[in-house]
N, C-alpha and C. Protein backbone atom coordinates (compact mmCIF):
# COMPACT_ATOMS: atom_id res chain seq x y z
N UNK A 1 0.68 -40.60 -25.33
CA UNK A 1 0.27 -39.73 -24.26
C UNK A 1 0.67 -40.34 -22.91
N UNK A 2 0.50 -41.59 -22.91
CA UNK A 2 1.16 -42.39 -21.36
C UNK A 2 2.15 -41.88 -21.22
N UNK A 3 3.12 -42.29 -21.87
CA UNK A 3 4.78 -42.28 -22.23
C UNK A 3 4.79 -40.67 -21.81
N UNK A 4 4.44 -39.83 -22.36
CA UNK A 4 4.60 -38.19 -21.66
C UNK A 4 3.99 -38.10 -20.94
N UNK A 5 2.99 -38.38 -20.09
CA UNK A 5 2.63 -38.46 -18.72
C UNK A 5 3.29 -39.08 -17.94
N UNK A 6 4.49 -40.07 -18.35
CA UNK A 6 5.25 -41.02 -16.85
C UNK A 6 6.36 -40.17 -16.90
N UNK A 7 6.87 -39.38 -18.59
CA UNK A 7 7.85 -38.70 -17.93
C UNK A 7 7.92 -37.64 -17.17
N UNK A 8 6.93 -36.87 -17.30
CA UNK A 8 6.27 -35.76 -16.65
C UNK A 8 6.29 -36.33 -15.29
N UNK A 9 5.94 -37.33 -14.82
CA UNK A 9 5.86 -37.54 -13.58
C UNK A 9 7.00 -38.10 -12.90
N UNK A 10 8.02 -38.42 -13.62
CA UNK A 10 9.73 -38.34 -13.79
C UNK A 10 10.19 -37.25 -13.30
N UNK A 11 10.14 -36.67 -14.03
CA UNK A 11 10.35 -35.02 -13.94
C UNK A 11 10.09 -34.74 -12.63
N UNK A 12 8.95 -34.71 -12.10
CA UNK A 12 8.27 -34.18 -10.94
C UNK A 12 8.72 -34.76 -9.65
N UNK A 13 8.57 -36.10 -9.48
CA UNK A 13 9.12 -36.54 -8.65
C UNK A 13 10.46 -37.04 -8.43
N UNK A 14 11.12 -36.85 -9.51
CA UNK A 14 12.50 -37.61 -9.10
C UNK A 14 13.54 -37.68 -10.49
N UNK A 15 13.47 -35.50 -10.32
CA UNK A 15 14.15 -35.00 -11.79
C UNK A 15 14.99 -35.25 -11.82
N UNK A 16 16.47 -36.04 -11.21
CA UNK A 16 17.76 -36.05 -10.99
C UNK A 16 17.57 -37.54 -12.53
N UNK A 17 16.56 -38.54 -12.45
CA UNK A 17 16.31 -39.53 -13.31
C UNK A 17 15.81 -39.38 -14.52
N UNK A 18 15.15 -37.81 -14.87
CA UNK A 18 14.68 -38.05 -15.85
C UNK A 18 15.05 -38.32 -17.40
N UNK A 19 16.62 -37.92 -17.36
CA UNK A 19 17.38 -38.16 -18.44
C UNK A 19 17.68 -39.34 -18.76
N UNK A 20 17.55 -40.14 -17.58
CA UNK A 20 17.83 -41.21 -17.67
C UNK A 20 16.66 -42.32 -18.32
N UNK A 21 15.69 -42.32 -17.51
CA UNK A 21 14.05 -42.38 -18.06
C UNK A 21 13.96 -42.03 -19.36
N UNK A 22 13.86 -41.17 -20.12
CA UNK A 22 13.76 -40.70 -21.54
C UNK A 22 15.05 -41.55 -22.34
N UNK A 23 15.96 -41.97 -21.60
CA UNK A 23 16.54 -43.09 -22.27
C UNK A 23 16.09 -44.34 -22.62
N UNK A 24 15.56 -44.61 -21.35
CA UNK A 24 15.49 -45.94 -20.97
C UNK A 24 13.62 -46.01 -22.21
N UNK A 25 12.88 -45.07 -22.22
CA UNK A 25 11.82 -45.12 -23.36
C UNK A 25 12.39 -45.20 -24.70
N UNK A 26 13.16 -43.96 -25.16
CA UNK A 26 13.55 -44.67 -26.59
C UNK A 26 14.12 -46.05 -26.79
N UNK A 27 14.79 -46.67 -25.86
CA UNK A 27 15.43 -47.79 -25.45
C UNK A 27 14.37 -49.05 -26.13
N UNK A 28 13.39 -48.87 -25.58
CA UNK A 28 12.08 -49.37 -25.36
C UNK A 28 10.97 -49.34 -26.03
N UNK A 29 10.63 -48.12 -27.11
CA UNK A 29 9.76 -47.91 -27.70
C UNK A 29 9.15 -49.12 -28.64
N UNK A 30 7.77 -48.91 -28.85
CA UNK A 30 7.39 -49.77 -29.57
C UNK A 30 7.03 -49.33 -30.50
N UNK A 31 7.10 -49.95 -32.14
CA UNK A 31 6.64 -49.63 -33.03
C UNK A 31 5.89 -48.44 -33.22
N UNK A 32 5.87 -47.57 -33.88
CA UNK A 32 4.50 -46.28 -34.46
C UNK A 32 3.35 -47.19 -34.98
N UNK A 33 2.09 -46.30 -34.56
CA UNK A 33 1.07 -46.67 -34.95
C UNK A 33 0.31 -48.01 -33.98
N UNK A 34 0.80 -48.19 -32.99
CA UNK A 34 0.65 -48.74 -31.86
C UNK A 34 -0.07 -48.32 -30.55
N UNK A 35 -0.49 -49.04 -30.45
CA UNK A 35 -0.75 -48.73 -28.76
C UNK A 35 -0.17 -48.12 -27.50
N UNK A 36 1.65 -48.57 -27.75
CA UNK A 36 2.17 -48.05 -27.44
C UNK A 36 2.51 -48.79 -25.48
N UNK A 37 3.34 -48.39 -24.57
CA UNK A 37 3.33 -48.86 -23.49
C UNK A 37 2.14 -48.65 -22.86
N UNK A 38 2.05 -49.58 -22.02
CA UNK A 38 1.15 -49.57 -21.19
C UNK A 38 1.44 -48.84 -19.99
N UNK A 39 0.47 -48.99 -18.84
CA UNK A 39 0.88 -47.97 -17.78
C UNK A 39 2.09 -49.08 -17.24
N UNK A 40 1.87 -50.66 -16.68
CA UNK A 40 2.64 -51.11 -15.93
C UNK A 40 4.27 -51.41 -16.88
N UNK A 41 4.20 -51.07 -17.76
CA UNK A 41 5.30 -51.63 -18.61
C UNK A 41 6.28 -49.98 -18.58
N UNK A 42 5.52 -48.80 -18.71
CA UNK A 42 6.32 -47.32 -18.17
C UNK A 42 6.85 -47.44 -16.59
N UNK A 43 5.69 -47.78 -15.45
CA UNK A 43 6.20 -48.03 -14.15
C UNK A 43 7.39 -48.74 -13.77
N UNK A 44 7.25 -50.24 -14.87
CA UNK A 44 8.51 -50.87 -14.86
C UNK A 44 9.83 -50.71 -15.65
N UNK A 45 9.42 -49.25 -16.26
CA UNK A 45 11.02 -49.14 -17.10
C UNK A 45 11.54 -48.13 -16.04
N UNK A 46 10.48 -47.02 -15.44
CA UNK A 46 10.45 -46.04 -14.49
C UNK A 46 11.37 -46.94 -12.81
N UNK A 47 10.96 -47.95 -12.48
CA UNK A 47 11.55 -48.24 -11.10
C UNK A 47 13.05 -48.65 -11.70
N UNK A 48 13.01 -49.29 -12.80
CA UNK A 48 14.58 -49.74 -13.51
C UNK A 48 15.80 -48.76 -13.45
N UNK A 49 15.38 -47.29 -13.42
CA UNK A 49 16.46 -46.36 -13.31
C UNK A 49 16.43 -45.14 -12.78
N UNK A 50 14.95 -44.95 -11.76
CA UNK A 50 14.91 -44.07 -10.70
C UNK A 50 15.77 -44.34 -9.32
N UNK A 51 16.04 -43.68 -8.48
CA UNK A 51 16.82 -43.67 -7.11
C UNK A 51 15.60 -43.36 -6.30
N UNK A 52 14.41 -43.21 -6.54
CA UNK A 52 13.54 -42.33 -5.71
C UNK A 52 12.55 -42.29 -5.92
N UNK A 53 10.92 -41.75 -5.04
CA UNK A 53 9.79 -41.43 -5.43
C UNK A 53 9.16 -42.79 -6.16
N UNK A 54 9.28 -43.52 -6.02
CA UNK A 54 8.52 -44.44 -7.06
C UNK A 54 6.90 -44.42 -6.40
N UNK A 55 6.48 -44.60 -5.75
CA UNK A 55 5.08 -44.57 -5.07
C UNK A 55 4.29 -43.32 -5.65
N UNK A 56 4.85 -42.42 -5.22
CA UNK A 56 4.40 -40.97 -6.13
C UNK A 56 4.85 -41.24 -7.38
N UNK A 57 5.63 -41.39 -8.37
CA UNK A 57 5.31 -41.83 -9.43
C UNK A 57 4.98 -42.49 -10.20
N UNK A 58 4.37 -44.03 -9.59
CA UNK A 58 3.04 -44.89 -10.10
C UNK A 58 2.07 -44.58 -9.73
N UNK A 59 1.78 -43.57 -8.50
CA UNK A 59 0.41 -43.22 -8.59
C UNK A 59 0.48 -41.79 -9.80
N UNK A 60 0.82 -41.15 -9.99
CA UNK A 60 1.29 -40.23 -11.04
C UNK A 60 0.82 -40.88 -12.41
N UNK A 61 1.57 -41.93 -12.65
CA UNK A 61 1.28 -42.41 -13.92
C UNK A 61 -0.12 -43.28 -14.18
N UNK A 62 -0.51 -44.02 -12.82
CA UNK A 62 -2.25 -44.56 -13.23
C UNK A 62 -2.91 -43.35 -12.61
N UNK A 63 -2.92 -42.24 -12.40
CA UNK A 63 -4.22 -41.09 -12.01
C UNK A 63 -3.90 -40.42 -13.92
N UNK A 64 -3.08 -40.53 -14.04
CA UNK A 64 -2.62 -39.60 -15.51
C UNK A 64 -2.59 -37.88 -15.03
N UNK A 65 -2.07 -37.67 -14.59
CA UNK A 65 -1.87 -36.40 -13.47
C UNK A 65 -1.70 -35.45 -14.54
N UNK A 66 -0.78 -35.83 -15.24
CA UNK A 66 -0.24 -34.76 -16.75
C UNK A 66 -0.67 -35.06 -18.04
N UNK A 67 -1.63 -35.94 -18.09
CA UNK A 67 -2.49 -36.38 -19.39
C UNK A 67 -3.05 -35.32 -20.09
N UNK A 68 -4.05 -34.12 -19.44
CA UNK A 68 -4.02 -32.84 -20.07
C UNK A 68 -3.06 -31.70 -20.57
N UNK A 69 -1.98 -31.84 -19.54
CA UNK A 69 -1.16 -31.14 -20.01
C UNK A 69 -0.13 -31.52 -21.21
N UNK A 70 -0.22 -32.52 -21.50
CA UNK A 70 0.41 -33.45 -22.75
C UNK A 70 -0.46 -33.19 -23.98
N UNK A 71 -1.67 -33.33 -23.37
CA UNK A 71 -2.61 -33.13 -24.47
C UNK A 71 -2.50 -31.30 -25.39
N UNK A 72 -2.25 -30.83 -24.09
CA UNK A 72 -2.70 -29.04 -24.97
C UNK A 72 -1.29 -29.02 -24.85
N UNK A 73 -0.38 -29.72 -24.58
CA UNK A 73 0.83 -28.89 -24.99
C UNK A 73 1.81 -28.95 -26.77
N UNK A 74 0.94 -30.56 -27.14
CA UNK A 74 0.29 -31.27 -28.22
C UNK A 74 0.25 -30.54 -29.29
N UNK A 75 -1.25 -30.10 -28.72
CA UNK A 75 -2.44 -29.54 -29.67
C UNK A 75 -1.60 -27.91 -29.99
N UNK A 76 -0.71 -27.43 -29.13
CA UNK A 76 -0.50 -26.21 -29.33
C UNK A 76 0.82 -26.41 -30.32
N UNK A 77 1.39 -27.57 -30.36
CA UNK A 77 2.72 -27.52 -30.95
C UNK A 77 2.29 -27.90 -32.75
N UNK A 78 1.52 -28.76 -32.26
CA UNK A 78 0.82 -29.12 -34.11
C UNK A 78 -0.07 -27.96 -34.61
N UNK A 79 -0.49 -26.43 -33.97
CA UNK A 79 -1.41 -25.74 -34.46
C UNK A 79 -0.33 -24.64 -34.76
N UNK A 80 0.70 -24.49 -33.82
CA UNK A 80 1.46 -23.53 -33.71
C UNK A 80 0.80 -21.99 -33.69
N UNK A 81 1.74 -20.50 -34.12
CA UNK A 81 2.92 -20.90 -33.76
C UNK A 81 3.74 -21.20 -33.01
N UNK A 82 5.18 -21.51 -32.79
CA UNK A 82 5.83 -21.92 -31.93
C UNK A 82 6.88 -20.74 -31.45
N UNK A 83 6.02 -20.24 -30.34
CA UNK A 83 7.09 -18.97 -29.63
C UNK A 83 8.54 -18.73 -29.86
N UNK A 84 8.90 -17.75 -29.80
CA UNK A 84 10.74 -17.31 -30.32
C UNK A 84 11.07 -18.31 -31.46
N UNK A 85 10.50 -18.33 -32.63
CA UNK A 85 11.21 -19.28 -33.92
C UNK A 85 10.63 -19.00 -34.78
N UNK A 86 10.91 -19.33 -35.79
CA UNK A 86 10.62 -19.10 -37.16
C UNK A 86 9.32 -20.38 -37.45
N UNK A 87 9.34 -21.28 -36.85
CA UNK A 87 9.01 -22.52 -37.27
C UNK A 87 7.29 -22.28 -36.72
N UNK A 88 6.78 -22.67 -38.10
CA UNK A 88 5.06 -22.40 -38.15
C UNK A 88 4.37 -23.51 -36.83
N UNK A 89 4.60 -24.74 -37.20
CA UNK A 89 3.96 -25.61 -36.27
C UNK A 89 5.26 -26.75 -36.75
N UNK A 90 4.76 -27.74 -35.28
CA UNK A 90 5.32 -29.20 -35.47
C UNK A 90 5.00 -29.90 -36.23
N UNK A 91 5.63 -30.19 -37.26
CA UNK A 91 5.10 -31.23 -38.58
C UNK A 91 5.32 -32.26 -38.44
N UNK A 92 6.04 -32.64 -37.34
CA UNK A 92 7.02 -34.30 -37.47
C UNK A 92 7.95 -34.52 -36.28
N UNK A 93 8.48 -35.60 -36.23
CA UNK A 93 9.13 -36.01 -34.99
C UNK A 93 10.31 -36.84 -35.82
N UNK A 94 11.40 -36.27 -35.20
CA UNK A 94 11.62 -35.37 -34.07
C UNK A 94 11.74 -33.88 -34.75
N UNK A 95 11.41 -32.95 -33.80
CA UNK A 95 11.35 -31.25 -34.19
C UNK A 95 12.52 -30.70 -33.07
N UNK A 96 13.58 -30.02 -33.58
CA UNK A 96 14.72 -30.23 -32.75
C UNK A 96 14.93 -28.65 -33.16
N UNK A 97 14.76 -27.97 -31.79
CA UNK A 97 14.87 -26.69 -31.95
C UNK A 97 15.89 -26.11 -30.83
N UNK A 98 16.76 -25.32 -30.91
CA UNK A 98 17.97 -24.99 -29.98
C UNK A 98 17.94 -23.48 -30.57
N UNK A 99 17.95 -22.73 -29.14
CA UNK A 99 17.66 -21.06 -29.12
C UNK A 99 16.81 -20.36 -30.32
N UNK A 100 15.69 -21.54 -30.39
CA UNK A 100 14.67 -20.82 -31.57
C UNK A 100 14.68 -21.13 -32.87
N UNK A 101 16.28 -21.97 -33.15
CA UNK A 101 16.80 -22.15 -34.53
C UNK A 101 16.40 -23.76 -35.02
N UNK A 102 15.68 -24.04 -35.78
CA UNK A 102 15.53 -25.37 -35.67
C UNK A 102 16.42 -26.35 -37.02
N UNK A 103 16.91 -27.29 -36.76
CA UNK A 103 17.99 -28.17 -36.65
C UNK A 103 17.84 -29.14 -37.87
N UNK A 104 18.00 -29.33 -38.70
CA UNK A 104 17.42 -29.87 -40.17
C UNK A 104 18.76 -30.56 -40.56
N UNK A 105 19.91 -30.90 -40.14
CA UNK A 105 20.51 -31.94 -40.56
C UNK A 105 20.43 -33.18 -40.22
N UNK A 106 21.70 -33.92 -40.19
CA UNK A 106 21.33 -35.00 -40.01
C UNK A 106 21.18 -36.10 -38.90
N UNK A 107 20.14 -36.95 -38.54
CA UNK A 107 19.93 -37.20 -37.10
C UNK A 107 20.62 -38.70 -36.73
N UNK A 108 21.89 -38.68 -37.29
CA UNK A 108 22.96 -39.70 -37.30
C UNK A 108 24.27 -38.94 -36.89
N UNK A 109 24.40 -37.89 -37.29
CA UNK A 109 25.88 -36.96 -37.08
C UNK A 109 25.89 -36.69 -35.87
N UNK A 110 26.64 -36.97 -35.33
CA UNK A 110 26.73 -36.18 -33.96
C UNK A 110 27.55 -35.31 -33.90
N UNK A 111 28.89 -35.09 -35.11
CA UNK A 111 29.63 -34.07 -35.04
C UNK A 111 28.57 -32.99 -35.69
N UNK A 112 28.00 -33.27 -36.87
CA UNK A 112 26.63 -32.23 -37.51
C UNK A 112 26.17 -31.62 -36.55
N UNK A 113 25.89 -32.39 -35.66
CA UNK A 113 24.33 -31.62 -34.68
C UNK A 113 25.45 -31.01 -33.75
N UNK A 114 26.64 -31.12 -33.34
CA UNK A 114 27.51 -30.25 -32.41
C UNK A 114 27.85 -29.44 -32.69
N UNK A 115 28.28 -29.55 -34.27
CA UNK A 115 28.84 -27.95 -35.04
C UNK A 115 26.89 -26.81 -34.73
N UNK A 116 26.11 -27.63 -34.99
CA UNK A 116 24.48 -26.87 -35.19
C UNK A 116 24.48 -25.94 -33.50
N UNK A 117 24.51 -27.01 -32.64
CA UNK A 117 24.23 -26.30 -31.56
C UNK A 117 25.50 -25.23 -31.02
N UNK A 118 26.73 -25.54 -31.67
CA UNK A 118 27.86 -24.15 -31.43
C UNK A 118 27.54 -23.35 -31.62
N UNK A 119 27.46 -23.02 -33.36
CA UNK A 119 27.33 -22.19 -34.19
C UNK A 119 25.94 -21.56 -33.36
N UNK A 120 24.79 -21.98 -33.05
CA UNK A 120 23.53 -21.44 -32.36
C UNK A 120 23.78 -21.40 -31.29
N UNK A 121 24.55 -21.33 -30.33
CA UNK A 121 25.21 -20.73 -28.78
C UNK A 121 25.62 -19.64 -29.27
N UNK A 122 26.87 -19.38 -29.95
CA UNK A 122 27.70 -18.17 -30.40
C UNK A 122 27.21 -16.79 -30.69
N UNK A 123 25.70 -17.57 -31.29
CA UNK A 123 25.06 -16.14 -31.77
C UNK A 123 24.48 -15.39 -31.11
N UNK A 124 24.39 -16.10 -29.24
CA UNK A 124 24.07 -15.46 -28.74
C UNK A 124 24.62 -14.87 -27.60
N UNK A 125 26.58 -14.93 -27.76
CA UNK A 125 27.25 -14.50 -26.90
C UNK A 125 28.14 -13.89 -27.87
N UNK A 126 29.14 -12.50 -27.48
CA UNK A 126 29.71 -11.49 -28.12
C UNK A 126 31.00 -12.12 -28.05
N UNK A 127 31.81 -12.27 -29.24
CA UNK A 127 33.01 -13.17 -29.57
C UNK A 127 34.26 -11.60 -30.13
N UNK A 128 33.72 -10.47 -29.76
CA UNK A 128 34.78 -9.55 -30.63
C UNK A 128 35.45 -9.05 -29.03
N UNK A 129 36.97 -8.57 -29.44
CA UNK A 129 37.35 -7.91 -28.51
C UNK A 129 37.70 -6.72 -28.35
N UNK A 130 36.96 -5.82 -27.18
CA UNK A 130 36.89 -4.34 -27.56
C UNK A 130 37.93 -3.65 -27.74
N UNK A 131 37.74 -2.42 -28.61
CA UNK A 131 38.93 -1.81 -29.26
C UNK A 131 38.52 -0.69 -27.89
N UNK A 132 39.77 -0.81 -27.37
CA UNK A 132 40.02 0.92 -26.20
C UNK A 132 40.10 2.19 -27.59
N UNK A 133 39.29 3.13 -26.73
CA UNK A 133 38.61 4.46 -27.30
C UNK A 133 40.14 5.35 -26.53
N UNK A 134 39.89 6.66 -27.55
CA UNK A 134 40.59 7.78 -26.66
C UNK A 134 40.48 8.13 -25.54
N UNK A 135 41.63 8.30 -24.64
CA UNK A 135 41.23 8.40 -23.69
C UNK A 135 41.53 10.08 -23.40
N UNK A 136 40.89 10.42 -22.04
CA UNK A 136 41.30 12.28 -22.13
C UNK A 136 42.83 12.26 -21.20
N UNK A 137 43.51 13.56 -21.98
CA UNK A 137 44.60 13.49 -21.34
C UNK A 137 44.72 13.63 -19.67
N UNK A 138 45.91 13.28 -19.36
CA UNK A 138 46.12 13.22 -17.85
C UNK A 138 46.22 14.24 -17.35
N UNK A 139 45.80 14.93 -16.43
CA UNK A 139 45.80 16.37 -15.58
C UNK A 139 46.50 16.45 -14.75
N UNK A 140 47.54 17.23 -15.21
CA UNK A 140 48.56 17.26 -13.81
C UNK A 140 48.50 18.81 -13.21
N UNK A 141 48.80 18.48 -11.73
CA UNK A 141 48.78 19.79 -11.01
C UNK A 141 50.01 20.42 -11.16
N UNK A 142 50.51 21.61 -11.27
CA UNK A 142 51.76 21.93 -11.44
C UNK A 142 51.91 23.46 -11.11
């Protein structure tokens, strides 16, 4: 819950980093079933690869600003269902869902998961090219 409260507060204050941040945590993670980071050990992976905001986002991360919203956003993903998808609830991590379709190969392929997310773009843009209809004849004055 820390860990998604500092990125949340990533996000907020200084979104240009947050991709970077969510790196720099898996980077970092500690074991499952853990305790997990602490607040000053997120702050210090957080100043390591922000450009910005750091003041607002250590106070962000010790008030826990987004601690509830982590919490029910949580509770709603493990109860489900999960809006536009097929998929009942979150069973597991990682749950990798792209335009609703969720992603069940393998989480080593990177050509796998590129063909996954094509093939699930495509379906939602029109790939045929229109056939011209009859047209009415030309009217000439005469």
């Amino acid at each position: 819950m820390r860990a998604s409260n500092a990125a949340a507060c990533v996000a907020e204050y200084s979104p240009n980093d947050f991709f970077s941040f969510n790196t720099a945590l898996f980077e970092n993670q500690p074991k499952e079933n853990t305790e997990g980071l602490t607040d000053a050990e997120l702050k210090s992976i957080a100043k390591g690869v922000i450009s910005g905001g750091e003041k607002k986002i250590n106070a962000c991360i010790d008030d826990g600003t987004y601690k509830s919203w982590v919490k029910d956003s949580t509770d709603r993903a493990r109860s489900g269902p999960l809006p536009g998808t097929d998929v009942a609830k979150v069973e597991g991590t990682p749950t990798i869902l792209v335009n609703g379709k969720q992603y069940t190969g393998s989480l080593t392929d990177a050509e796998q998961f590129a063909a996954f997310v094509l093939a699930v773009s495509s379906e939602s843009y029109s790939t045929g090219t229109p056939t011209p209809g009859a047209s009415e004849s030309p009217v000439t004055n005469g």
